[in-house]
PDB file of N, CA and C in Angstrom:
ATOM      1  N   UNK A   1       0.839  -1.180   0.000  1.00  0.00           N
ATOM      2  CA  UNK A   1       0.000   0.000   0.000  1.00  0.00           C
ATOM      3  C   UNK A   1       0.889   1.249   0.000  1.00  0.00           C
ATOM      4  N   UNK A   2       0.295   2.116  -0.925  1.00  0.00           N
ATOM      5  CA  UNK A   2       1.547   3.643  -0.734  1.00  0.00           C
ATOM      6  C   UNK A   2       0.813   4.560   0.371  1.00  0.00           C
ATOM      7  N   UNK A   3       1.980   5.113   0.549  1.00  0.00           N
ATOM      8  CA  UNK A   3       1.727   5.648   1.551  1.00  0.00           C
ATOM      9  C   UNK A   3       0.964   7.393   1.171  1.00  0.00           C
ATOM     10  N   UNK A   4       0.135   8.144   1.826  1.00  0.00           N
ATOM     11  CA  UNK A   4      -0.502   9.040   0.766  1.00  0.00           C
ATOM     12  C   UNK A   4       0.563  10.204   0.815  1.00  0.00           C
ATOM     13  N   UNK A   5       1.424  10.014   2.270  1.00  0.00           N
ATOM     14  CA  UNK A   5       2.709  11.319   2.323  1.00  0.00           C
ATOM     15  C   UNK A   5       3.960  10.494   3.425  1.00  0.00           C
ATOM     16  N   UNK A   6       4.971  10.020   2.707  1.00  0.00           N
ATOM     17  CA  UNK A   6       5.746   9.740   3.683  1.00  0.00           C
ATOM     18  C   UNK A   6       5.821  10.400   4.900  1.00  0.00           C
ATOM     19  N   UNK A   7       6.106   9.723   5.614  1.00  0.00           N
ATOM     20  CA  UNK A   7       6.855  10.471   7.352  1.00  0.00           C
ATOM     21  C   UNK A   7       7.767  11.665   7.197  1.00  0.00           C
ATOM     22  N   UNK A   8       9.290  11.039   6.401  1.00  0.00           N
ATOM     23  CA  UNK A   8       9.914  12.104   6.312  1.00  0.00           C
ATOM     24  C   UNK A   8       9.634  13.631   5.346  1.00  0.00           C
ATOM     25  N   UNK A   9       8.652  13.749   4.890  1.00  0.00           N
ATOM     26  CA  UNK A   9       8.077  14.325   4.105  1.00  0.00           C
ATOM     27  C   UNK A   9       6.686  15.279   4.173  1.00  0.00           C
ATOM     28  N   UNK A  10       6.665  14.462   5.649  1.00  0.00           N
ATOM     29  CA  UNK A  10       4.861  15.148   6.306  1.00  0.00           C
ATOM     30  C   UNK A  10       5.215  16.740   6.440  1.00  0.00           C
ATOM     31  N   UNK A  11       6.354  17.106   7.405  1.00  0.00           N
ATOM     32  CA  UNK A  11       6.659  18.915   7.572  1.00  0.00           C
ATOM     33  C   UNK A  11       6.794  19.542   6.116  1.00  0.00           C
ATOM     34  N   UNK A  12       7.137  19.302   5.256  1.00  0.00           N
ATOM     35  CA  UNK A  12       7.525  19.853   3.657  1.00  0.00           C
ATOM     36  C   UNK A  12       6.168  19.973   3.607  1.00  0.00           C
ATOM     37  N   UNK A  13       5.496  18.479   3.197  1.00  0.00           N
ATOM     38  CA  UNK A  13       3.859  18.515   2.960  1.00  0.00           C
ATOM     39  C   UNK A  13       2.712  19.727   3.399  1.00  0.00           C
ATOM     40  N   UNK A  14       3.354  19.719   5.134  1.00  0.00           N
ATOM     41  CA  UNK A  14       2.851  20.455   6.017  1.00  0.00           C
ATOM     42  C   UNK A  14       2.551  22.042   5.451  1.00  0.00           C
ATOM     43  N   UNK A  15       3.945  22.228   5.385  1.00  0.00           N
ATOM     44  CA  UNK A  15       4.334  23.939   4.895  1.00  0.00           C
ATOM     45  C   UNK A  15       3.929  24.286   3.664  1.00  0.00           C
ATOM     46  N   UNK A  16       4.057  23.129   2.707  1.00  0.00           N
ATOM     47  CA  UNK A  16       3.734  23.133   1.419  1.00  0.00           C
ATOM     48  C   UNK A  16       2.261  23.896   1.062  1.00  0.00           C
ATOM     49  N   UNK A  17       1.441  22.973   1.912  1.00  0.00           N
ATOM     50  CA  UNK A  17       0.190  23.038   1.806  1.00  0.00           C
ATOM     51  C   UNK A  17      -0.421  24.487   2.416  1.00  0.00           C
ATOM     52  N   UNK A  18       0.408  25.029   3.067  1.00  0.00           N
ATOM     53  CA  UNK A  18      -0.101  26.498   3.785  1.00  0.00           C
ATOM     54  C   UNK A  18       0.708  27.470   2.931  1.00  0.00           C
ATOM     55  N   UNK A  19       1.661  27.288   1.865  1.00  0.00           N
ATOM     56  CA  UNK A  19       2.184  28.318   1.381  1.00  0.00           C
ATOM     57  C   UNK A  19       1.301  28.663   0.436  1.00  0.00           C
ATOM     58  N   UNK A  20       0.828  26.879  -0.403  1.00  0.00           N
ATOM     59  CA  UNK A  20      -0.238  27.123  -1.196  1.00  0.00           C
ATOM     60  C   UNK A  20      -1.400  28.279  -0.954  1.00  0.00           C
ATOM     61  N   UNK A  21      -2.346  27.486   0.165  1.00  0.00           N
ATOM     62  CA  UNK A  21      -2.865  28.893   0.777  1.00  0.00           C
ATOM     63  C   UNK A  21      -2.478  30.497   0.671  1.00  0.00           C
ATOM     64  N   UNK A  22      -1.497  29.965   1.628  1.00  0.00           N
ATOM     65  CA  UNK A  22      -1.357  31.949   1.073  1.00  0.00           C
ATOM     66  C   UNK A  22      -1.078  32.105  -0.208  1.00  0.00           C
ATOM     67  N   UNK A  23      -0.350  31.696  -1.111  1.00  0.00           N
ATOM     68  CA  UNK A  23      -0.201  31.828  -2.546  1.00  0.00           C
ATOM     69  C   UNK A  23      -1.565  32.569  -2.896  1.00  0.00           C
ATOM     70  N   UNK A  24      -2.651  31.479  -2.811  1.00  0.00           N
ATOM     71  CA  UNK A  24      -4.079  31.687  -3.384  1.00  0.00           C
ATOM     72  C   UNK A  24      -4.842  32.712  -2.888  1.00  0.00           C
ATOM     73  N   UNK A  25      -4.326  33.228  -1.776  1.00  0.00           N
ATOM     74  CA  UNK A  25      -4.787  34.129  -1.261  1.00  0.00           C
ATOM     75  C   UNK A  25      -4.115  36.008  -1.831  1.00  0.00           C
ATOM     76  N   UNK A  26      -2.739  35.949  -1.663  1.00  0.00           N
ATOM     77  CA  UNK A  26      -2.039  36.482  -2.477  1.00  0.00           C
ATOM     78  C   UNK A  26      -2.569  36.930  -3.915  1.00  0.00           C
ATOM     79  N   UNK A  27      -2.920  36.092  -4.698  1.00  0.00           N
ATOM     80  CA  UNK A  27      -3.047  36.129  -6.175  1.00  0.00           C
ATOM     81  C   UNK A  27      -4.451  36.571  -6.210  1.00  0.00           C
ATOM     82  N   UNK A  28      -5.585  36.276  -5.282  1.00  0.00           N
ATOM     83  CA  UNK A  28      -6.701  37.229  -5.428  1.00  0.00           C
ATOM     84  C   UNK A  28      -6.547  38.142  -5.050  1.00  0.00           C
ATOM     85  N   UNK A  29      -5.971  38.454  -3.982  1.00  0.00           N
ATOM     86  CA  UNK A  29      -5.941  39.955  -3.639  1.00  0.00           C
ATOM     87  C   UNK A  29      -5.345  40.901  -4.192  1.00  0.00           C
ATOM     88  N   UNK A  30      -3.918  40.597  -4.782  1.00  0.00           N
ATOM     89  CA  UNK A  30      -3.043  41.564  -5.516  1.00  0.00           C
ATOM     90  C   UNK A  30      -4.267  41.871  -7.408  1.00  0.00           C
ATOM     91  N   UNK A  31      -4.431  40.403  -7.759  1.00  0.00           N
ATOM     92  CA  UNK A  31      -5.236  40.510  -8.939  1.00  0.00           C
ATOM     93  C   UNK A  31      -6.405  41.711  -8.717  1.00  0.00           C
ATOM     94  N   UNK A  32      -7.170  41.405  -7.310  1.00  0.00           N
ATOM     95  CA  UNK A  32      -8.442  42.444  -6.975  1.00  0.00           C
ATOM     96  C   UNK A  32      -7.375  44.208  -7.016  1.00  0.00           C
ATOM     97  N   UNK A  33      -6.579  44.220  -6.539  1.00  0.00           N
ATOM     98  CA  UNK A  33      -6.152  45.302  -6.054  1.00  0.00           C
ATOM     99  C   UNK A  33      -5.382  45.893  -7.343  1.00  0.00           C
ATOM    100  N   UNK A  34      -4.718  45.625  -8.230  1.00  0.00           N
ATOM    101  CA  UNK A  34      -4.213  45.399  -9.357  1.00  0.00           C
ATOM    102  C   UNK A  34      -5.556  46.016 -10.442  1.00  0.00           C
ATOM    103  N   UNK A  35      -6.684  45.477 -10.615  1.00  0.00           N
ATOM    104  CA  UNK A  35      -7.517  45.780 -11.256  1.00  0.00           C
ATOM    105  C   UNK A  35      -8.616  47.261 -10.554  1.00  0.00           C
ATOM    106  N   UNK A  36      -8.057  47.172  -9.546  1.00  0.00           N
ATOM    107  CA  UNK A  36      -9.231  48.741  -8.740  1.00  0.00           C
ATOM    108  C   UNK A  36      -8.426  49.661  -8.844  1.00  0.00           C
ATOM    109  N   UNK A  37      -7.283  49.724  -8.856  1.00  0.00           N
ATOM    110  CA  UNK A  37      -5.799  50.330  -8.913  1.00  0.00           C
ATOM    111  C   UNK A  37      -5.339  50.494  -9.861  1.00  0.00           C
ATOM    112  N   UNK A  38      -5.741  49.963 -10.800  1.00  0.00           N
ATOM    113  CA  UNK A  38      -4.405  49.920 -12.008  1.00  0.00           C
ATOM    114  C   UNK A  38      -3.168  50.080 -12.126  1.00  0.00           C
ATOM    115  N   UNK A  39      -2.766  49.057 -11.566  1.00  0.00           N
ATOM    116  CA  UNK A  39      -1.039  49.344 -11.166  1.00  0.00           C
ATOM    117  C   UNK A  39      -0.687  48.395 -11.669  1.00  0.00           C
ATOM    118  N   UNK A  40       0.726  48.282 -12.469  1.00  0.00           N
ATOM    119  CA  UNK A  40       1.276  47.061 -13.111  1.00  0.00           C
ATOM    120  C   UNK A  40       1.786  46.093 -12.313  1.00  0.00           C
ATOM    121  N   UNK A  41       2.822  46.864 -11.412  1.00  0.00           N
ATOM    122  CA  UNK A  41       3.282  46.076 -10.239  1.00  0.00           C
ATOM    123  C   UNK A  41       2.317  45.037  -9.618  1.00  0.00           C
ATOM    124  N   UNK A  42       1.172  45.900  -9.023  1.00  0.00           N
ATOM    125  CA  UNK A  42       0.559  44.714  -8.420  1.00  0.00           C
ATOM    126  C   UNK A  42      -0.144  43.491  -8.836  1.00  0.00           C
ATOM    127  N   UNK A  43      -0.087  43.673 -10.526  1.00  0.00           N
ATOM    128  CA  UNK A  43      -0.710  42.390 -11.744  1.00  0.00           C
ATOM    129  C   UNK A  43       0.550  42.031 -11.371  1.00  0.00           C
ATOM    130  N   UNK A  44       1.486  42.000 -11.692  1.00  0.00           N
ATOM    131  CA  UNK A  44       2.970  41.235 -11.779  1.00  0.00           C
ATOM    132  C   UNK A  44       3.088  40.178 -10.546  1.00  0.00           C
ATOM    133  N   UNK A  45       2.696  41.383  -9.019  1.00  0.00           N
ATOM    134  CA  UNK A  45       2.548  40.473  -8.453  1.00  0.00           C
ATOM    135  C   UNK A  45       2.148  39.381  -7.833  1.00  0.00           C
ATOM    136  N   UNK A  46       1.047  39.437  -8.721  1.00  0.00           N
ATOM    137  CA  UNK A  46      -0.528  38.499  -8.329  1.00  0.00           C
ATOM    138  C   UNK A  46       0.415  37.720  -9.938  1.00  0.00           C
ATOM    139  N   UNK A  47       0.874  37.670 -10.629  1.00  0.00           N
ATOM    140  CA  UNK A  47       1.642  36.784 -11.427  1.00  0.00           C
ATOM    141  C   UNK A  47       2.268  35.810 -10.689  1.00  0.00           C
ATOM    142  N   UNK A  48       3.355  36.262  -9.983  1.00  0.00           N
ATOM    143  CA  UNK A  48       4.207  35.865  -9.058  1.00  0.00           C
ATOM    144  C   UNK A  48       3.352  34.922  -8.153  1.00  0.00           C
ATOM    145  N   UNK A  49       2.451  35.308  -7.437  1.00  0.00           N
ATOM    146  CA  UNK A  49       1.938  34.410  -6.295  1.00  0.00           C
ATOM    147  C   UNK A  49       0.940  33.462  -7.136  1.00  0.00           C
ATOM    148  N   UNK A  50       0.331  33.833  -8.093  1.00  0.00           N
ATOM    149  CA  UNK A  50      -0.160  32.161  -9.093  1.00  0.00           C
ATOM    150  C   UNK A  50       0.755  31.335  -9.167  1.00  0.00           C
ATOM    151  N   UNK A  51       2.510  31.836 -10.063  1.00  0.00           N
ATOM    152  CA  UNK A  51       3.331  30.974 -10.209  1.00  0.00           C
ATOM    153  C   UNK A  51       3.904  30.157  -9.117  1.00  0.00           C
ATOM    154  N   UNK A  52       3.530  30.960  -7.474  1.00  0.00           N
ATOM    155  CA  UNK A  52       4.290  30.132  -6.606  1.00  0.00           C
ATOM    156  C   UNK A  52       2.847  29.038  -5.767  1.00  0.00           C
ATOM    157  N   UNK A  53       1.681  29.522  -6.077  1.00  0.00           N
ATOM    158  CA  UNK A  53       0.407  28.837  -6.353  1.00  0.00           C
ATOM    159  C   UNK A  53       0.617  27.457  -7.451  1.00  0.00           C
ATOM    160  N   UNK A  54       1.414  27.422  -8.323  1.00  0.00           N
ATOM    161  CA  UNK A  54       1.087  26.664  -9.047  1.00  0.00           C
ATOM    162  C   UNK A  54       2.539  25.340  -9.209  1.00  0.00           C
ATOM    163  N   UNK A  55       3.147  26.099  -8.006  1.00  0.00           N
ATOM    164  CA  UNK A  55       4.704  25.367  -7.487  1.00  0.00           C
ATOM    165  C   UNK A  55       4.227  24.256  -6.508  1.00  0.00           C
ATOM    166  N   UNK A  56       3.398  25.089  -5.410  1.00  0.00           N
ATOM    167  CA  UNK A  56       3.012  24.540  -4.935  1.00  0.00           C
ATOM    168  C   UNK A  56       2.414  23.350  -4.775  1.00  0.00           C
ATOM    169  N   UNK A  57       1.126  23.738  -5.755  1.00  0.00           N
ATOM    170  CA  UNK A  57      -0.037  22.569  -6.138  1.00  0.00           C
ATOM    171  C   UNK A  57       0.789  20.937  -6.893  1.00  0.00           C
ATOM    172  N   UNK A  58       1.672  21.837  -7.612  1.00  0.00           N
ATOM    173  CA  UNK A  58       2.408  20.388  -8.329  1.00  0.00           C
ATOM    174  C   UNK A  58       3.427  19.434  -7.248  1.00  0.00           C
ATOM    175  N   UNK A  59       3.889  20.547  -6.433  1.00  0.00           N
ATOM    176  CA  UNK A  59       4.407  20.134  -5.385  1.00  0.00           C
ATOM    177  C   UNK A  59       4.187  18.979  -4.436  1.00  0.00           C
ATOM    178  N   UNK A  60       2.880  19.671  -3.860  1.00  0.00           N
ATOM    179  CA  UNK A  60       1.537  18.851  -3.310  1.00  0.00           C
ATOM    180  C   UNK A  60       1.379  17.773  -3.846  1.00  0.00           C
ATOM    181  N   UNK A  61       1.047  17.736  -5.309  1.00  0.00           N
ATOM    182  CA  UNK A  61       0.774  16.821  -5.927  1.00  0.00           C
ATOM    183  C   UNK A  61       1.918  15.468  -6.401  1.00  0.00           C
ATOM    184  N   UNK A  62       2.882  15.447  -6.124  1.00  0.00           N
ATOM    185  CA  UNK A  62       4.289  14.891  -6.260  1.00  0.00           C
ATOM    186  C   UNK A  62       4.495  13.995  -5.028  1.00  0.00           C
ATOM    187  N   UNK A  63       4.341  15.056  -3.465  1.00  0.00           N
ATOM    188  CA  UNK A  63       4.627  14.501  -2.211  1.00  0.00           C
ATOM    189  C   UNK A  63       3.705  13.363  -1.964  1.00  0.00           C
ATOM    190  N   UNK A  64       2.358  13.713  -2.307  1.00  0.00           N
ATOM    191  CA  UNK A  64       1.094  12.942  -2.267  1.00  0.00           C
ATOM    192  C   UNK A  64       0.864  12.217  -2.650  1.00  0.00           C
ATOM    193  N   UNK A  65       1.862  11.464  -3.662  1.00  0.00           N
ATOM    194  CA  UNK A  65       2.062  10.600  -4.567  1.00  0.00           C
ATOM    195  C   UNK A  65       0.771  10.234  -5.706  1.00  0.00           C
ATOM    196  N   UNK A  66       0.596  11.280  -6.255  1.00  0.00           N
ATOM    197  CA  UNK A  66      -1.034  10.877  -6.814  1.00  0.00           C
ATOM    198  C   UNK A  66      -0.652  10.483  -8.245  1.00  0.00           C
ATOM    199  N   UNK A  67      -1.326   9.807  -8.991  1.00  0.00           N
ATOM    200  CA  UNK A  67      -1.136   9.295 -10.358  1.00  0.00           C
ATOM    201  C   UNK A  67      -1.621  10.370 -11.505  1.00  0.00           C
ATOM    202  N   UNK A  68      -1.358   9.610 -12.319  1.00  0.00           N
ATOM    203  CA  UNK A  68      -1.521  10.913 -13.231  1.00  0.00           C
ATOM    204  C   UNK A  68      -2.927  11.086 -13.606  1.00  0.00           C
ATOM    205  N   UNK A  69      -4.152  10.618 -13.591  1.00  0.00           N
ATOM    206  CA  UNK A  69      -5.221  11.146 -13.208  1.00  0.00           C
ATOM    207  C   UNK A  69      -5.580  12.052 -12.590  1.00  0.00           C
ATOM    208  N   UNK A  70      -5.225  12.026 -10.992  1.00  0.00           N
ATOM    209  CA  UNK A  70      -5.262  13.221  -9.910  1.00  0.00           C
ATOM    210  C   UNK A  70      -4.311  14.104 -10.248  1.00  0.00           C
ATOM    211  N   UNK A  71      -3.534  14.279 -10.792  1.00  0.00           N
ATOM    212  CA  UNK A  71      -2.423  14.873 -11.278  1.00  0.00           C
ATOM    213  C   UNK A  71      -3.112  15.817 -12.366  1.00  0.00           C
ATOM    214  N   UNK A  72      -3.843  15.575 -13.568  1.00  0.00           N
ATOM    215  CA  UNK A  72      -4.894  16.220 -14.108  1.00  0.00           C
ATOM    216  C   UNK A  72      -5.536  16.781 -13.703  1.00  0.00           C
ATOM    217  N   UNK A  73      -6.390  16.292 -12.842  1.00  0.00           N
ATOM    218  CA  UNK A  73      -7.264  17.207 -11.946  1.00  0.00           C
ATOM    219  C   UNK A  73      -6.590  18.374 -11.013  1.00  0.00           C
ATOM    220  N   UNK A  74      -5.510  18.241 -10.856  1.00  0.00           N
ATOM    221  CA  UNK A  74      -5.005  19.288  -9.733  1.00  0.00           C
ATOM    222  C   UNK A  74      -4.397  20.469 -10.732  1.00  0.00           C
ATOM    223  N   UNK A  75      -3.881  20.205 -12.249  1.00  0.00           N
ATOM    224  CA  UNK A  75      -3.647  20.995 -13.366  1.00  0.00           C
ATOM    225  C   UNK A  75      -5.142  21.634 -13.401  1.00  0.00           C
ATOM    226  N   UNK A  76      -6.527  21.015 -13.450  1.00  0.00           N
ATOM    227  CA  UNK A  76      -7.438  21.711 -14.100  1.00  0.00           C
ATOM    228  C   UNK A  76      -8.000  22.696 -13.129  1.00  0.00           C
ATOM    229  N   UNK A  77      -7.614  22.071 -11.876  1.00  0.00           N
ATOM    230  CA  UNK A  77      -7.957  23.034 -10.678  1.00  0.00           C
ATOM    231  C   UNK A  77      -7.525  24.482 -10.621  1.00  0.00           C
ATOM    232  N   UNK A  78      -5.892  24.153 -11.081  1.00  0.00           N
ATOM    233  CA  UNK A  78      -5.296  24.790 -11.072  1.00  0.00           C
ATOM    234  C   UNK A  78      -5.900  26.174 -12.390  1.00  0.00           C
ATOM    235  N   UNK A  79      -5.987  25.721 -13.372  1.00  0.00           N
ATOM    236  CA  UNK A  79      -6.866  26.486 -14.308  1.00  0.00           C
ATOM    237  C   UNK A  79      -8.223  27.216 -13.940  1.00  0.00           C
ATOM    238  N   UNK A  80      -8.708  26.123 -13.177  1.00  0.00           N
ATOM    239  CA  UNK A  80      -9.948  27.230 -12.467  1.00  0.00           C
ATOM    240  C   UNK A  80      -9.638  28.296 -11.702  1.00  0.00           C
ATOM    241  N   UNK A  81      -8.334  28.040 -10.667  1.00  0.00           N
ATOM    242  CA  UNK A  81      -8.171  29.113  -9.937  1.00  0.00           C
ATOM    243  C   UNK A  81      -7.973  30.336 -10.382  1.00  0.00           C
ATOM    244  N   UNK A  82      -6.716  29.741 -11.745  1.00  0.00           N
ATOM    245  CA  UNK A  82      -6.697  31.112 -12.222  1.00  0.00           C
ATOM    246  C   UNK A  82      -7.841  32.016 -13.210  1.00  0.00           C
ATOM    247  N   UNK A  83      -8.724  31.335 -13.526  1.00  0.00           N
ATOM    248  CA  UNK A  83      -9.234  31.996 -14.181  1.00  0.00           C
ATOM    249  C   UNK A  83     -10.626  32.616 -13.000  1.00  0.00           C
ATOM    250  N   UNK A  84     -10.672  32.433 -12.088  1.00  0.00           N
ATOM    251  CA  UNK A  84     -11.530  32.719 -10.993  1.00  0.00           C
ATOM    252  C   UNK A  84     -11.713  34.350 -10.571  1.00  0.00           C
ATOM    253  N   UNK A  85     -10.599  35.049 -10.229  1.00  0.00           N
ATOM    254  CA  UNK A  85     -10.794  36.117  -9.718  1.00  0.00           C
ATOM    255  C   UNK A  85     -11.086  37.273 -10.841  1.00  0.00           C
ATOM    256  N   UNK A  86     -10.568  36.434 -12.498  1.00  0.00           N
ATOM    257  CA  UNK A  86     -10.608  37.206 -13.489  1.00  0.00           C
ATOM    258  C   UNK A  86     -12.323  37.536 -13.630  1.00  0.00           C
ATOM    259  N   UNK A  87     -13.053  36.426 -13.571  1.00  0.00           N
ATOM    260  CA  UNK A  87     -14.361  36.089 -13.715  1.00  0.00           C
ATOM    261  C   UNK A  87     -15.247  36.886 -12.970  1.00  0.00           C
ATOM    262  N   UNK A  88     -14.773  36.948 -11.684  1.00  0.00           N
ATOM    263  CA  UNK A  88     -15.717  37.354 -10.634  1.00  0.00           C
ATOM    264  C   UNK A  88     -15.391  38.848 -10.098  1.00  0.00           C
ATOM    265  N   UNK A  89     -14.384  39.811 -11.337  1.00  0.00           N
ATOM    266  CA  UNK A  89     -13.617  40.939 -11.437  1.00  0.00           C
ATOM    267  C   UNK A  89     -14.791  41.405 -12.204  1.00  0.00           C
ATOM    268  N   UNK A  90     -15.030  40.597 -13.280  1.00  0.00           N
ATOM    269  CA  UNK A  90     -16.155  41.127 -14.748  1.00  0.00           C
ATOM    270  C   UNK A  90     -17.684  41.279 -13.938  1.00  0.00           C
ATOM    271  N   UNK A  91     -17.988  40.276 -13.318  1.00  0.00           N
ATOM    272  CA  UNK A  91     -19.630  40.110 -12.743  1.00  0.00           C
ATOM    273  C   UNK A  91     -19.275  41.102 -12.056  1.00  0.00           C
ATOM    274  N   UNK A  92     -18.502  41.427 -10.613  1.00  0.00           N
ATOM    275  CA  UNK A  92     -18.511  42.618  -9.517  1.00  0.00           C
ATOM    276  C   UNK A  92     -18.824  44.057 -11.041  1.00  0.00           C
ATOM    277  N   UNK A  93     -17.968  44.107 -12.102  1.00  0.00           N
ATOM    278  CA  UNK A  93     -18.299  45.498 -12.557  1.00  0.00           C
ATOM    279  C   UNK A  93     -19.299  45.338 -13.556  1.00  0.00           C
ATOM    280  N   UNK A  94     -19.855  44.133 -13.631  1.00  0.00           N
ATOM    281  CA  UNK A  94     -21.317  44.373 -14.633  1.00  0.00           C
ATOM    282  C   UNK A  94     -22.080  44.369 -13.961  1.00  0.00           C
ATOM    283  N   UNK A  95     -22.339  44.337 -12.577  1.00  0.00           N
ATOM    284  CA  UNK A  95     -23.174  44.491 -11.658  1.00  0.00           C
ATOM    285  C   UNK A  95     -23.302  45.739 -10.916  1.00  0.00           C
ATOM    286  N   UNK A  96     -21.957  45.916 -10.934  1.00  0.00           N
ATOM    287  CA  UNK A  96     -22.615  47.785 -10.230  1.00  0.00           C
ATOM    288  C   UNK A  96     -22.608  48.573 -11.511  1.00  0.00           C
ATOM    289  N   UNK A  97     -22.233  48.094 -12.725  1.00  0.00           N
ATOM    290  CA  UNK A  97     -22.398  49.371 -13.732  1.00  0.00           C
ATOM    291  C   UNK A  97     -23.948  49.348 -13.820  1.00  0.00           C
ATOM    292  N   UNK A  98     -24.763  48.076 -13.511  1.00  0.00           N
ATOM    293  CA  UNK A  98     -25.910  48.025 -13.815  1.00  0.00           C
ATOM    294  C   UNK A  98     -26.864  48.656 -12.665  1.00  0.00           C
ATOM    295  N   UNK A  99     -26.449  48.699 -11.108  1.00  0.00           N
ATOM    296  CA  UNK A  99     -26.564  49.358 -10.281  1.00  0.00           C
ATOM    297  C   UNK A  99     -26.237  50.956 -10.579  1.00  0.00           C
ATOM    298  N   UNK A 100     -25.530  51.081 -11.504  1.00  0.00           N
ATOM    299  CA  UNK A 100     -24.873  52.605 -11.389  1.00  0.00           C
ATOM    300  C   UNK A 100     -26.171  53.326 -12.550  1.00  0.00           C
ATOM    301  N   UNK A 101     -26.415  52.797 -13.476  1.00  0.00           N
ATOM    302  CA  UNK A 101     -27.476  53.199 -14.599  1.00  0.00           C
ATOM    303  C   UNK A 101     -29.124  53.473 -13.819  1.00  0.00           C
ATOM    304  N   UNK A 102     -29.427  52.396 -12.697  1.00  0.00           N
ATOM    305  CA  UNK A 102     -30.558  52.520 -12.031  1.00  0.00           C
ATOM    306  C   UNK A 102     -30.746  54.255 -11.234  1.00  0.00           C
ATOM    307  N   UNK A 103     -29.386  54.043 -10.414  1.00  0.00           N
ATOM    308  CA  UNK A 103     -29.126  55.282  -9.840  1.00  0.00           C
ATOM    309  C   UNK A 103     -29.185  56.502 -10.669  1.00  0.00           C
ATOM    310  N   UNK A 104     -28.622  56.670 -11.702  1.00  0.00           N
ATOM    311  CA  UNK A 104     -28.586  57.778 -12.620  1.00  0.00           C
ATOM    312  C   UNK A 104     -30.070  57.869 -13.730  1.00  0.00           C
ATOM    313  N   UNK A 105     -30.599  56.900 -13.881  1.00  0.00           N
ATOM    314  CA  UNK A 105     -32.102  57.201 -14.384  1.00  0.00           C
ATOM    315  C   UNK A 105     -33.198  57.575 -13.065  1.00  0.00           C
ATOM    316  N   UNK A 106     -32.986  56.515 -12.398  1.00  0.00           N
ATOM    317  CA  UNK A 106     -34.633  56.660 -11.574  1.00  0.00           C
ATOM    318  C   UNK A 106     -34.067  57.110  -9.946  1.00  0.00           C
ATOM    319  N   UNK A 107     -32.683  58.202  -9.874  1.00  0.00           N
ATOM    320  CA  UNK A 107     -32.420  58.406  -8.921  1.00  0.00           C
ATOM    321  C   UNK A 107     -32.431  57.365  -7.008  1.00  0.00           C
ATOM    322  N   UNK A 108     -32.373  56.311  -7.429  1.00  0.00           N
ATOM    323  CA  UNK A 108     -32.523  55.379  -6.766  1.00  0.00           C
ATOM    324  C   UNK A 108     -31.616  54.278  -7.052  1.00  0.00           C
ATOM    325  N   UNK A 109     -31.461  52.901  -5.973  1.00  0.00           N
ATOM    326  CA  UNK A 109     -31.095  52.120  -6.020  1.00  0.00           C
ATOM    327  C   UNK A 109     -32.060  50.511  -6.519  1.00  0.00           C
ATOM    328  N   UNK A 110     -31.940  50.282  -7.447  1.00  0.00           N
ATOM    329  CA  UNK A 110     -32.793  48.711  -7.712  1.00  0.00           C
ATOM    330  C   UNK A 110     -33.458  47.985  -6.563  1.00  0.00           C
ATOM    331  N   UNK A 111     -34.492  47.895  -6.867  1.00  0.00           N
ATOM    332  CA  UNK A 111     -35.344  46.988  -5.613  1.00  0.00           C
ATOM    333  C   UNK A 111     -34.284  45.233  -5.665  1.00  0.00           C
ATOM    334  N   UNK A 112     -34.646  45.050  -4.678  1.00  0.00           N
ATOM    335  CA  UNK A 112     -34.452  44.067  -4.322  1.00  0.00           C
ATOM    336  C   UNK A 112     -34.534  42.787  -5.277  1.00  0.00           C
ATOM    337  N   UNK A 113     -35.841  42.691  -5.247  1.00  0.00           N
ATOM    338  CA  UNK A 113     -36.599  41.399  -6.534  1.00  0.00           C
ATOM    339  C   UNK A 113     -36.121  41.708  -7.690  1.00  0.00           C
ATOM    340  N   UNK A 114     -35.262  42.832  -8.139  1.00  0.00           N
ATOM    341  CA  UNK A 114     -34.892  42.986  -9.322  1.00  0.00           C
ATOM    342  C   UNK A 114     -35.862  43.584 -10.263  1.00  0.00           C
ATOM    343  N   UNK A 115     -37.057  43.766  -9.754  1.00  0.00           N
ATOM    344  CA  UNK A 115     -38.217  44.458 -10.842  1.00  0.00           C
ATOM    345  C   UNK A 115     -38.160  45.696 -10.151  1.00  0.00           C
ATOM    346  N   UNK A 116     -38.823  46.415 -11.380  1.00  0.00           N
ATOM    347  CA  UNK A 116     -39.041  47.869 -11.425  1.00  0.00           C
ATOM    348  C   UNK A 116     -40.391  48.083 -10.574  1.00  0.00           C
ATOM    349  N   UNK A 117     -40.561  49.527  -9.890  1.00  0.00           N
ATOM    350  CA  UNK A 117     -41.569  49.955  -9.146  1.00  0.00           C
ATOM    351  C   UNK A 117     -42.390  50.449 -10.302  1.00  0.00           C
ATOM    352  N   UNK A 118     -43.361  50.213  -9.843  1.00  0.00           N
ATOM    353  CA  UNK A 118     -44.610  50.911 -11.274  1.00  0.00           C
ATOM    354  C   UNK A 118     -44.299  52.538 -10.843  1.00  0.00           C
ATOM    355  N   UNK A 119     -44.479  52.997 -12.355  1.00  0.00           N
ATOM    356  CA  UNK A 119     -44.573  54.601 -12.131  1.00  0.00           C
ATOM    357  C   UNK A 119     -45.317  54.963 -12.066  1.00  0.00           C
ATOM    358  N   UNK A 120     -45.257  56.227 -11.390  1.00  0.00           N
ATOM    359  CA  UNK A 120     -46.761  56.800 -10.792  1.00  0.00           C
ATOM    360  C   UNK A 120     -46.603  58.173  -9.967  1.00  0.00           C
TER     361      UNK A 120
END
């Protein structure tokens, strides 16, 4: 039977797995901050913390001894992540631009239910 993380290998594993974390944490925030900001630096550095996001994960994935199946999956994961904060960058500003048009026609903010108040 393999083992899912050797012994001598559990602290690497250990650290591994929390750098990941912050990595992922890193790379949304600089990406969020990067895009409200427009600063190059901070895209570069939300570059940087994907690439050490994506050191990681293979990393992980190596110690863990997973086959190349799970090994796929942790690549496609890996693809979701990155394409994640890009995604949910576009909805946050098609959503308040659409909030922002309500405000500037009918001096108000959108009801709730998403429908319009009858005029009157």
């Amino acid at each position: 039977m393999i083992e899912p993380v050797a012994r001598e290998h559990f602290f690497l594993f250990f650290f591994t797995a929390a750098g990941m974390i912050l990595a992922a944490l890193g790379y949304a925030l600089l990406y969020a901050l990067a895009r409200r900001y427009r600063r190059r630096a901070l895209f570069w550095g939300a570059c940087v913390a994907y690439g050490v996001l994506t050191a990681a994960a293979l990393t992980l994935a190596r110690l863990a001894n997973l086959t190349d199946d799970w090994r796929v999956l942790v690549i496609l994961l890996l693809l979701g992540y990155g394409l994640a904060p890009v995604l949910i960058w576009r909805l946050c500003v098609a959503t308040h631009e659409e909030g922002e048009k309500w405000t500037r026609h009918r001096g108000g903010h959108p009801p709730i239910s998403g429908k319009r108040p009858p005029s009157g």
